[in-house]
N, C-alpha and C. Protein backbone atom coordinates (compact mmCIF):
# COMPACT_ATOMS: atom_id res chain seq x y z
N UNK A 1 -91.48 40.45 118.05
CA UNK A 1 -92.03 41.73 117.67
C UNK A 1 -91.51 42.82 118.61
N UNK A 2 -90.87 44.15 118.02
CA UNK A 2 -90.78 45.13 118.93
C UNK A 2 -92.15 45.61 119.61
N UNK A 3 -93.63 45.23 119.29
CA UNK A 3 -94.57 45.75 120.24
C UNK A 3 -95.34 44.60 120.59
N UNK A 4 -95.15 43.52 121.70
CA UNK A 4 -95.55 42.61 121.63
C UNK A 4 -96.90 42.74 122.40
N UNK A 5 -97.48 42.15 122.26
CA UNK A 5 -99.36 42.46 122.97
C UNK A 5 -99.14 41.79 124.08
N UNK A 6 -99.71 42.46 125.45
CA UNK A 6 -99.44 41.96 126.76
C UNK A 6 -100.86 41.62 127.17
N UNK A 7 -101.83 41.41 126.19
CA UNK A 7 -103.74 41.23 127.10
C UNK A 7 -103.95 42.21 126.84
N UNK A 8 -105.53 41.97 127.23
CA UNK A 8 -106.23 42.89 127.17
C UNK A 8 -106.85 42.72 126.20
N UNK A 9 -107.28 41.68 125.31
CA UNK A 9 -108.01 41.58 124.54
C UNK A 9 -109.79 41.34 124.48
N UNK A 10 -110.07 41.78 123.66
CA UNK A 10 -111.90 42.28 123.77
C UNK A 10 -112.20 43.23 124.38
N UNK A 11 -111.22 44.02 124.83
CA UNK A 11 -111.28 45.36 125.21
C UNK A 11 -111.18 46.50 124.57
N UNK A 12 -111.90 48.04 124.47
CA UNK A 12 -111.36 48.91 124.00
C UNK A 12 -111.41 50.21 124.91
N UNK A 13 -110.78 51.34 125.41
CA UNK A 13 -111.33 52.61 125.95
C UNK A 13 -110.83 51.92 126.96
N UNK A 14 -109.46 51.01 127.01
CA UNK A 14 -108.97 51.02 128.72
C UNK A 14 -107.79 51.89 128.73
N UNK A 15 -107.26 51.94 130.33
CA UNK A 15 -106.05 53.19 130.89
C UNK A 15 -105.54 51.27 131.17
N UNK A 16 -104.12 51.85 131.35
CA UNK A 16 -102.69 51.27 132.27
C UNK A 16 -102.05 52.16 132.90
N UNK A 17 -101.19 51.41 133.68
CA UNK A 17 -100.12 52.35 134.09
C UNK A 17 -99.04 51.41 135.03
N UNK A 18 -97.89 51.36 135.12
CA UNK A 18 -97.22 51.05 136.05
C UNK A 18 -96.83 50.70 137.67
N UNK A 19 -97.14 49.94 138.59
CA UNK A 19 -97.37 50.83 139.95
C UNK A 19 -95.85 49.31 140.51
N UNK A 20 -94.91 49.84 140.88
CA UNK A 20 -93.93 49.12 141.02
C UNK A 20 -93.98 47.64 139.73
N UNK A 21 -93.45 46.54 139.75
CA UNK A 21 -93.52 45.73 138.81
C UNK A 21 -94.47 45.37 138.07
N UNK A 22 -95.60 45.92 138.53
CA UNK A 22 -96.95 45.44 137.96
C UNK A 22 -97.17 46.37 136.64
N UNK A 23 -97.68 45.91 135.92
CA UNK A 23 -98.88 46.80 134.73
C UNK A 23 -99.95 46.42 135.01
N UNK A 24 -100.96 47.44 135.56
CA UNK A 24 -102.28 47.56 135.82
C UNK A 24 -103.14 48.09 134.57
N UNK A 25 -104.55 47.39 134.48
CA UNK A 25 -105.06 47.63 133.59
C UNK A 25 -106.41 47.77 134.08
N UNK A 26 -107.50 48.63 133.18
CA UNK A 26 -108.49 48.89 133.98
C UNK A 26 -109.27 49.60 133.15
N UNK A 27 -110.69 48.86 133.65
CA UNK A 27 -111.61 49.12 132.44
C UNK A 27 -112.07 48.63 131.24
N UNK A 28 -112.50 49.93 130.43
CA UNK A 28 -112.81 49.84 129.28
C UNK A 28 -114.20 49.15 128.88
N UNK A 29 -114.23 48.98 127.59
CA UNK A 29 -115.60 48.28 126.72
C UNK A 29 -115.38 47.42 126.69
N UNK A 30 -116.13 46.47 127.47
CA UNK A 30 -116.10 44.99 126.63
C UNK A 30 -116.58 44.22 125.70
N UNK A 31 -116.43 43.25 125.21
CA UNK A 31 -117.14 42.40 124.08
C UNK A 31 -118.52 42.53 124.16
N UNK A 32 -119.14 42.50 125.11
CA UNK A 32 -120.74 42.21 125.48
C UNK A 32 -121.11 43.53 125.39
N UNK A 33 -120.51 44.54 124.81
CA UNK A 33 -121.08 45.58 125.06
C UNK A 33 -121.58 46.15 126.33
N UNK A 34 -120.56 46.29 127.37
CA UNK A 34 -120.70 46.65 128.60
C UNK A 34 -119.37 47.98 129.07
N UNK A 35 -119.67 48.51 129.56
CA UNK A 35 -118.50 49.54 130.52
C UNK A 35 -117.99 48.40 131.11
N UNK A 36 -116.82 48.43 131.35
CA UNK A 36 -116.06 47.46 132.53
C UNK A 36 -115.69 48.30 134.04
N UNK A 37 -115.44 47.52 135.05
CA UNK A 37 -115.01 48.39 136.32
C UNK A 37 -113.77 46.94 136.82
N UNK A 38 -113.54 46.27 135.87
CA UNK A 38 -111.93 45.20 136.46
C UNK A 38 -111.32 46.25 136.29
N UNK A 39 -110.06 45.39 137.12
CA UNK A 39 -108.92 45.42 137.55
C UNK A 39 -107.96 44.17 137.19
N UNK A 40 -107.18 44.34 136.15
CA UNK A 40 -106.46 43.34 136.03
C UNK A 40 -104.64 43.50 136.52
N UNK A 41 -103.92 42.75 136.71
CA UNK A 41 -102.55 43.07 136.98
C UNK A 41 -101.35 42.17 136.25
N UNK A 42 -99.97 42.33 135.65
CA UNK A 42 -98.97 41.69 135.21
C UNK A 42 -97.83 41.72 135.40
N UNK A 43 -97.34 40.90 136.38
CA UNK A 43 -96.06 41.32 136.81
C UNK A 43 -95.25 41.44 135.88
N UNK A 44 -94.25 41.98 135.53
CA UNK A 44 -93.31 42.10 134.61
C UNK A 44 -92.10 41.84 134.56
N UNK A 45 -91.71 41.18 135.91
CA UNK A 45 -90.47 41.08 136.64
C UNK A 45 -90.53 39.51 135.97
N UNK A 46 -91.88 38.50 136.04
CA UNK A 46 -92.06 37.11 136.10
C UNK A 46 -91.40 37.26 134.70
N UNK A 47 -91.50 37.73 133.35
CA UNK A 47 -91.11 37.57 132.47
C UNK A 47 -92.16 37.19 131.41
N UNK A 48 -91.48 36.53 130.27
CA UNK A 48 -92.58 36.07 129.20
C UNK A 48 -93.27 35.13 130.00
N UNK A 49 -94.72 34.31 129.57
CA UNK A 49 -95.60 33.65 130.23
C UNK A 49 -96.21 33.93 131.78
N UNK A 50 -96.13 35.57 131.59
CA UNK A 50 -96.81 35.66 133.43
C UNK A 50 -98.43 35.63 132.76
N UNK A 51 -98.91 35.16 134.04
CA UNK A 51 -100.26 35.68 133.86
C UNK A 51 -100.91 36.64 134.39
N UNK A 52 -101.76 36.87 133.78
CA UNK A 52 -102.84 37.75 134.32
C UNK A 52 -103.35 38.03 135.51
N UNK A 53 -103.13 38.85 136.52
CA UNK A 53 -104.48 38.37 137.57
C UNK A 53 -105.31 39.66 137.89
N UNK A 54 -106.46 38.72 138.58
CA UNK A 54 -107.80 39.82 138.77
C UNK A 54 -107.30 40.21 139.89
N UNK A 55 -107.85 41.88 140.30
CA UNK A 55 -107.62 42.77 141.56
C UNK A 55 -109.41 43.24 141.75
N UNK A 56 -109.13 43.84 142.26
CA UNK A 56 -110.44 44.50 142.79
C UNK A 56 -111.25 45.54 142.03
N UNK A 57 -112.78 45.34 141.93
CA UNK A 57 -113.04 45.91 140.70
C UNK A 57 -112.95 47.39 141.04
N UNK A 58 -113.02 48.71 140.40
CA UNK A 58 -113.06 50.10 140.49
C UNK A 58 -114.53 50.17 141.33
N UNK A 59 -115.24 51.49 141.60
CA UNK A 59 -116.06 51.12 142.16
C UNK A 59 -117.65 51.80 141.36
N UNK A 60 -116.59 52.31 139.93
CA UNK A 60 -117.81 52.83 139.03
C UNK A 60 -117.14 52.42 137.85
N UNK A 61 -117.63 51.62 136.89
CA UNK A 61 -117.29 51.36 135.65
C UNK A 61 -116.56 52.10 134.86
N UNK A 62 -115.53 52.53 134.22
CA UNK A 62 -115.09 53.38 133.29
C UNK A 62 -114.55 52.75 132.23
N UNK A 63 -114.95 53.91 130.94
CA UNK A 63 -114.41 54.00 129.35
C UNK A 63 -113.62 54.80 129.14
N UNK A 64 -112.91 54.92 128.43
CA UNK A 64 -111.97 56.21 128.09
C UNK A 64 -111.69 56.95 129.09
N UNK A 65 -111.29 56.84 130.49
CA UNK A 65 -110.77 57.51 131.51
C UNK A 65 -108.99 56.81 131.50
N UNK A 66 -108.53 57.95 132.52
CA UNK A 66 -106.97 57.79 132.60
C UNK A 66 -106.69 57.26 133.69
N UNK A 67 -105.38 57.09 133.67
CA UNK A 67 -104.82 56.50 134.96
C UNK A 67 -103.47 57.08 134.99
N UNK A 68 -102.96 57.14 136.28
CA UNK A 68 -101.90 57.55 136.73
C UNK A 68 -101.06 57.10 138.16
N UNK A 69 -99.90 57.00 138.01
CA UNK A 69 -98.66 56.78 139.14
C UNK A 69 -98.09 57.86 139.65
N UNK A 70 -98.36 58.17 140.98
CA UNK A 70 -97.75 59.27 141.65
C UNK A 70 -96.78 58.67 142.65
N UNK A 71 -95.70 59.56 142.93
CA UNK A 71 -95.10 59.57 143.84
C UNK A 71 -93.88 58.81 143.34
N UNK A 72 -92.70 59.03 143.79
CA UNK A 72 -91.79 57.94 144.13
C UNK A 72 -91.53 56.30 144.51
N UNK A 73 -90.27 56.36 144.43
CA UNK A 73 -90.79 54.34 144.07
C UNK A 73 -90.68 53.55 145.59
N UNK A 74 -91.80 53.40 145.94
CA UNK A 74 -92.10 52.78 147.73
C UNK A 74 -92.91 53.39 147.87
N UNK A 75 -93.08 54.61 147.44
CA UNK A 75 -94.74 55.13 148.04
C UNK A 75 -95.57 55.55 146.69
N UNK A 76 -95.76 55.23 145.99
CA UNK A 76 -96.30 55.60 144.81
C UNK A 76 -97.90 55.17 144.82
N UNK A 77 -98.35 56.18 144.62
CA UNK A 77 -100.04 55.59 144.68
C UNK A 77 -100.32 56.02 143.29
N UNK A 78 -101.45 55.21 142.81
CA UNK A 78 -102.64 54.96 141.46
C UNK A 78 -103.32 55.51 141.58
N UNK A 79 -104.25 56.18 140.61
CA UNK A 79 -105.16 56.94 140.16
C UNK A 79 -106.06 56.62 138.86
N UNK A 80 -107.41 56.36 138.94
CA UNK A 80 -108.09 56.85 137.82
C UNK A 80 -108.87 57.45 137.53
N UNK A 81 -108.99 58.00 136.86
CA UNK A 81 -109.35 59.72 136.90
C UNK A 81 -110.32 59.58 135.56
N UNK A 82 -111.63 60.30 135.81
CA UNK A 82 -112.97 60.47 135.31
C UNK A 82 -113.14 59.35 133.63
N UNK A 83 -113.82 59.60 132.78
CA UNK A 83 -114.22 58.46 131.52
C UNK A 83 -115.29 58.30 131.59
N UNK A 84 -116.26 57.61 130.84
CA UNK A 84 -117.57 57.70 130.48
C UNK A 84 -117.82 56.55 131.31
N UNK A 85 -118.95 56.44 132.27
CA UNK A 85 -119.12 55.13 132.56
C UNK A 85 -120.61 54.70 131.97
N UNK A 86 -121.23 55.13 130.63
CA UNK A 86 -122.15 54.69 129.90
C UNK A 86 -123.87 55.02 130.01
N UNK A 87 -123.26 56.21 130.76
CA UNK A 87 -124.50 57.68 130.68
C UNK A 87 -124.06 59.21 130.66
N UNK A 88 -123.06 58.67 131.47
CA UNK A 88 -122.20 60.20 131.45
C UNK A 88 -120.78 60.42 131.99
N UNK A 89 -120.57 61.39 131.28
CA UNK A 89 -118.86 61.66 131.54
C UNK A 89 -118.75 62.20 133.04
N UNK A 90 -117.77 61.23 133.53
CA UNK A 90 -117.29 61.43 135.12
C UNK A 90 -116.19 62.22 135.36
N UNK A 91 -116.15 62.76 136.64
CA UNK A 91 -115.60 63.97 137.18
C UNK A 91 -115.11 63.20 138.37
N UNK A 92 -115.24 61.93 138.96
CA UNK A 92 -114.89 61.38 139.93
C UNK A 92 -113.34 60.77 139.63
N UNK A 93 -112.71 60.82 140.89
CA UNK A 93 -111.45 59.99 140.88
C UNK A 93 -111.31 58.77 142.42
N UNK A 94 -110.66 58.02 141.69
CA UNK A 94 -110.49 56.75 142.57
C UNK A 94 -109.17 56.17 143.04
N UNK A 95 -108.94 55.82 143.89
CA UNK A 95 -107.71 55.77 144.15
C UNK A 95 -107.09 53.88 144.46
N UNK A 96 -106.24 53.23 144.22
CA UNK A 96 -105.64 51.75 144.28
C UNK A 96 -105.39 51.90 145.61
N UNK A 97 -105.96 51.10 146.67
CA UNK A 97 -105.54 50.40 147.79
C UNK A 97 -104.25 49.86 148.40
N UNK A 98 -103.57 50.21 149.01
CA UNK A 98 -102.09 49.24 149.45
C UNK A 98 -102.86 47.72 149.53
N UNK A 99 -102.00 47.18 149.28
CA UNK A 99 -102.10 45.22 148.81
C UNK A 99 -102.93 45.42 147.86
N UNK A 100 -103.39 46.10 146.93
CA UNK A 100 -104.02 45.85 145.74
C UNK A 100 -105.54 44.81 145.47
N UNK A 101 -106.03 45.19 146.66
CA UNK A 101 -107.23 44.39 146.85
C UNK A 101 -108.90 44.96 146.10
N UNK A 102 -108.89 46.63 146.47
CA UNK A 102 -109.55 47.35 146.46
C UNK A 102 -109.16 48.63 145.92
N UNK A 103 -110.30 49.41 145.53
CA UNK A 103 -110.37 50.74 144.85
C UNK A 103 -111.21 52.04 146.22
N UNK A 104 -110.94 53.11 146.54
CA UNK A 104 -111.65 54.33 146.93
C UNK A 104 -111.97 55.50 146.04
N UNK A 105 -112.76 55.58 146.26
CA UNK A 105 -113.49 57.11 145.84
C UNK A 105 -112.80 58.26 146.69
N UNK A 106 -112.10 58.87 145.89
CA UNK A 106 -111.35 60.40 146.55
C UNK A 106 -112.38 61.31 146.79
N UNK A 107 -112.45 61.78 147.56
CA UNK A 107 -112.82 63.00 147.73
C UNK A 107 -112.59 64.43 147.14
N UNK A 108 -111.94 64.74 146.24
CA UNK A 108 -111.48 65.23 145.47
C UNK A 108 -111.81 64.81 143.66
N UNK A 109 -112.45 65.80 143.52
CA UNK A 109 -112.73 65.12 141.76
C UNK A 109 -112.27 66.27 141.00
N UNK A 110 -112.16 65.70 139.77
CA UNK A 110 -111.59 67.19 138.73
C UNK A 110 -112.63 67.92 138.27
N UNK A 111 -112.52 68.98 137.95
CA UNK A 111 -113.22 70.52 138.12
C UNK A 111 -114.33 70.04 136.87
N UNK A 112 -114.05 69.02 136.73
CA UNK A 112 -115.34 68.98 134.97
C UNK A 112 -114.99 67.64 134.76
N UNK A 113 -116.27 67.03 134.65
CA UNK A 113 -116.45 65.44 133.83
C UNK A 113 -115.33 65.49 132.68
N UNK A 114 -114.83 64.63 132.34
CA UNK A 114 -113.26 64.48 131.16
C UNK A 114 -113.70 62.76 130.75
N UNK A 115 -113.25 62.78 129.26
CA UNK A 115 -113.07 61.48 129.08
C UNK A 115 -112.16 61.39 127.65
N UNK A 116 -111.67 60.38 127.78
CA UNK A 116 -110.58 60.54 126.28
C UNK A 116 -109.46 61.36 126.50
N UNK A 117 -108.96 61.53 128.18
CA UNK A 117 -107.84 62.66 127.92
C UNK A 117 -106.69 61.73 128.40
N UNK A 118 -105.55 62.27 128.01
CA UNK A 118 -104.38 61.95 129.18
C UNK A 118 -104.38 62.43 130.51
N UNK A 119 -103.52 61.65 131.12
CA UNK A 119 -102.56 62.09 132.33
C UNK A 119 -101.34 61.81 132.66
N UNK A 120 -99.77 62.95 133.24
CA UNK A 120 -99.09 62.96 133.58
C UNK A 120 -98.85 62.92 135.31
N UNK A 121 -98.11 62.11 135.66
CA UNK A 121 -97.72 62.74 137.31
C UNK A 121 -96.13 63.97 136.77
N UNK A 122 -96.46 64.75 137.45
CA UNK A 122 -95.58 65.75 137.61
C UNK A 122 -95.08 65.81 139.09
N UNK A 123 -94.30 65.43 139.32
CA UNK A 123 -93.64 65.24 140.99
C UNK A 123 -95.14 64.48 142.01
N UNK A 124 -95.66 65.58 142.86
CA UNK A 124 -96.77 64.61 143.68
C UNK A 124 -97.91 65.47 142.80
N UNK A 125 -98.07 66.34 141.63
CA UNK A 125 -99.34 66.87 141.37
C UNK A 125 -99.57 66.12 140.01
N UNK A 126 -100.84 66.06 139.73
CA UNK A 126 -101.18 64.89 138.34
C UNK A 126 -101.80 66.15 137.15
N UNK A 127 -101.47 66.10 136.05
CA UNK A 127 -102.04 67.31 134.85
C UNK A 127 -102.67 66.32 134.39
N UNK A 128 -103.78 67.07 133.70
CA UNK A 128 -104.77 66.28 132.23
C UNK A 128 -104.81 66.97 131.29
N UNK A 129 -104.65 66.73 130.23
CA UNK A 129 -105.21 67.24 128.88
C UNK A 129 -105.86 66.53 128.05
């Protein structure tokens, strides 16, 4: 198949994004009817039959929030940026840990709760719409 399914199944309302070989995945609704706050990862380098693995969960559940890769390739940091976490739309952003263990809460949040939007990195600054 030209779009072959990489996981992520029983999920809906998750972000990805790239962060060196990996595809990171994160979030979303699950089957049980829950917000999710995993962290899953896939190397892409391993080829067909990699698996899956668990990372560290976010540190507030999100639905329909974005994610993003900043920076250049060796220093590139992750982002996920606001989504419903199943009372209300978040304005918080979180940031991926070096060794991929853990998630932080930035200090910095966007100017208004967002959910359902994109995001671009534009050099080191990130846009939403």
């Amino acid at each position: 198949s030209k779009w072959p399914q990489l996981g992520g199944k029983g999920r809906i309302g998750l972000a990805c994004s790239v962060l060196g070989s990996q595809l990171i995945v994160t979030g979303g609704y699950g089957s049980h009817s829950t917000v999710l706050s995993t962290t899953a990862s896939l190397d892409l380098a391993s080829g067909p039959g990699a698996a899956w693995l668990e990372g560290g969960r976010m540190k507030t559940p999100r639905y329909r929030h974005a994610m993003v890769t900043v920076g250049a390739a060796g220093r590139e940091r992750l982002y996920v940026l606001g989504g419903w976490d199943g009372r209300r739309t978040l304005a918080t952003v979180e940031r991926w840990q070096e060794g991929g263990s853990r998630w932080e809460e930035e200090e910095e949040r966007l100017p208004e709760g967002r959910r359902g939007m994109g995001a671009v990195a534009m050099t080191e600054d990130v846009c939403t719409a």
